[in-house]
Protein backbone atom coordinates (compact mmCIF):
# COMPACT_ATOMS: atom_id res chain seq x y z
CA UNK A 1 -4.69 12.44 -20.37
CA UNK A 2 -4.70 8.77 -18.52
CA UNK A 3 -0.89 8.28 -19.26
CA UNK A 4 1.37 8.68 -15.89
CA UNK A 5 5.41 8.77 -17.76
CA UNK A 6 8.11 8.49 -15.25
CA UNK A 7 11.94 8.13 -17.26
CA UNK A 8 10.38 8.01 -20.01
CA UNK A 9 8.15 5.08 -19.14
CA UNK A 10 4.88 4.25 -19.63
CA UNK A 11 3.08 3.46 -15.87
CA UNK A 12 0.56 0.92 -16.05
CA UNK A 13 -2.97 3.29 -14.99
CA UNK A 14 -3.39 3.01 -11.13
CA UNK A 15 -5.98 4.08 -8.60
CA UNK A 16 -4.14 4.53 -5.47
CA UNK A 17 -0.42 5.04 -5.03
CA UNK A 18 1.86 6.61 -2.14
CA UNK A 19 5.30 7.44 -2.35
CA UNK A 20 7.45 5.59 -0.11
CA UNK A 21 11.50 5.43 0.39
CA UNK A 22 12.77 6.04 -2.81
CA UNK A 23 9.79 4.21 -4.50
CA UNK A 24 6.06 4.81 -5.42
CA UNK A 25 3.67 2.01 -4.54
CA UNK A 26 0.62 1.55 -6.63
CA UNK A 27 -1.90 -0.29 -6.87
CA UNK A 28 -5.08 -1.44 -9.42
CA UNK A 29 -7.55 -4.12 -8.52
CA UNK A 30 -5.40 -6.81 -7.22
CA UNK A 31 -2.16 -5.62 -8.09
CA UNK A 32 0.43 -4.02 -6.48
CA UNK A 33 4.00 -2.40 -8.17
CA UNK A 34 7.13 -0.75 -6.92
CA UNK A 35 8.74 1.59 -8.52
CA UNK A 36 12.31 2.95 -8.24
CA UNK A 37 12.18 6.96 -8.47
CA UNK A 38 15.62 7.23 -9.40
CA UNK A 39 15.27 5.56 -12.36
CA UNK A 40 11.66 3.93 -13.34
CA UNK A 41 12.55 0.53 -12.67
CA UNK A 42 10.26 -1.88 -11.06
CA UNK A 43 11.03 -2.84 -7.68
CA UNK A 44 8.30 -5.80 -6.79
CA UNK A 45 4.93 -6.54 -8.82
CA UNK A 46 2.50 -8.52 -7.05
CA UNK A 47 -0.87 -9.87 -8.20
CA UNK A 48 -3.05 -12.12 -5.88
CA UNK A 49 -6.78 -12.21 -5.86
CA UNK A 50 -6.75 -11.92 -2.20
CA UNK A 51 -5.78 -8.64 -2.47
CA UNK A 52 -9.26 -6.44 -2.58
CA UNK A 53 -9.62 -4.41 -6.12
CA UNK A 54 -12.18 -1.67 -4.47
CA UNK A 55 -9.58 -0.56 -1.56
CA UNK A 56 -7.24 1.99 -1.44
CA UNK A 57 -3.53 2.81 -0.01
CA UNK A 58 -4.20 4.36 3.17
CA UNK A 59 -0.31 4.58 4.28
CA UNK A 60 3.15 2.11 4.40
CA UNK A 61 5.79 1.59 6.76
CA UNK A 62 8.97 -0.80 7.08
CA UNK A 63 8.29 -3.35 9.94
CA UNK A 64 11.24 -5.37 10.66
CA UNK A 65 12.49 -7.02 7.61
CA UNK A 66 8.89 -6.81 5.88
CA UNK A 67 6.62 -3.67 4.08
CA UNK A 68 3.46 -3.27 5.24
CA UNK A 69 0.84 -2.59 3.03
CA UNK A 70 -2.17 -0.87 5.12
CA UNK A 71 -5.32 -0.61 2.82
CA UNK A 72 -8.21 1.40 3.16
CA UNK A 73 -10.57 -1.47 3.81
CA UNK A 74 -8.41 -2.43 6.95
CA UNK A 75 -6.25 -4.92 5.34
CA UNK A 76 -3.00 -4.99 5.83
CA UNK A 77 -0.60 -6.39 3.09
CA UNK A 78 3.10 -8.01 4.47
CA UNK A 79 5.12 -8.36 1.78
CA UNK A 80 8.91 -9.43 2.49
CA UNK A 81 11.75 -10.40 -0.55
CA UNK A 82 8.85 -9.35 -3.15
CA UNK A 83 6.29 -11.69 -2.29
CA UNK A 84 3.00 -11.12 -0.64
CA UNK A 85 3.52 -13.34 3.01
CA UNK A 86 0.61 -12.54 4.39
CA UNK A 87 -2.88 -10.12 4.47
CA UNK A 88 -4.58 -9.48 7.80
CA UNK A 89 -7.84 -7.60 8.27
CA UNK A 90 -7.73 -5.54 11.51
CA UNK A 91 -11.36 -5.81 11.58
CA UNK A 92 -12.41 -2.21 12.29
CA UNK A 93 -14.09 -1.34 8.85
CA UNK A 94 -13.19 1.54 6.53
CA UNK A 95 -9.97 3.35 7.46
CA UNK A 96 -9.72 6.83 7.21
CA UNK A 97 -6.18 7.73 7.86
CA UNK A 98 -3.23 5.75 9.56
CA UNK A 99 -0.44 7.17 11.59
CA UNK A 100 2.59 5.68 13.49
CA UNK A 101 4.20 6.71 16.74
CA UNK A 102 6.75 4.43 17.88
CA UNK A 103 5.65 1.06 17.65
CA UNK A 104 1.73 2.08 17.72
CA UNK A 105 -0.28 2.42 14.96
CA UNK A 106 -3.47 4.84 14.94
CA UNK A 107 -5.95 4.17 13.12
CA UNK A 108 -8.46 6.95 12.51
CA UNK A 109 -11.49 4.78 11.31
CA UNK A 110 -14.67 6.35 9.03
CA UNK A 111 -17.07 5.47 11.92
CA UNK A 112 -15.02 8.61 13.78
CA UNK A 113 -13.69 5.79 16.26
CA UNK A 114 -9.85 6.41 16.83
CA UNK A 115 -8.16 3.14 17.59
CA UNK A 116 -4.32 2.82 18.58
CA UNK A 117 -2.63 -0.81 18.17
């Protein structure tokens, strides 16, 4: 079955989602939605064609007064007061896994290179 129900909702298919706060991210092509757990509402829907369709949600993390988005192509999606500000590419390829310590980020890259920001 391709249907994902949450409250008794219908969720738009997705390919890549991750749970974050009280919400789940996901996205499809270029589009990204945030939903409310507690009670299926959306939070922020974004579509831009900057975003990349082929990547996926590698992880998220509140930054200041902004969300960042890091994809699995090494973009990185700031979105602040539901709008996409800005998308930076961190120029290291295909990301494997992200982690945060602090104010570093880790980036463990498909190449096997481990990088820390």
């Amino acid at each position: 079955n391709d249907e994902f129900i949450l409250f008794k909702k219908n969720i738009n298919l997705f390919s890549s989602s991750f749970l974050f706060n009280n919400s789940i991210i996901i996205k499809e092509g270029n589009h990204l939605q945030a939903i409310n757990l507690s009670n299926g509402e959306t939070f922020w829907l974004i579509s831009d064609k900057k975003i990349s369709k082929k990547s996926e949600i590698i992880n998220i993390r509140s930054y200041k007064t902004s969300i960042e988005v890091f994809l699995s192509n090494g973009d990185v999606l700031t979105i602040n007061n539901k709008e996409l500000k800005n998308i930076t590419n961190l120029d290291i390829g295909k990301i494997d896994d992200i982690s945060f310590e602090k104010q570093n980020i880790i980036i463990y890259a498909k190449n096997k290179k481990t990088l820390i920001f």
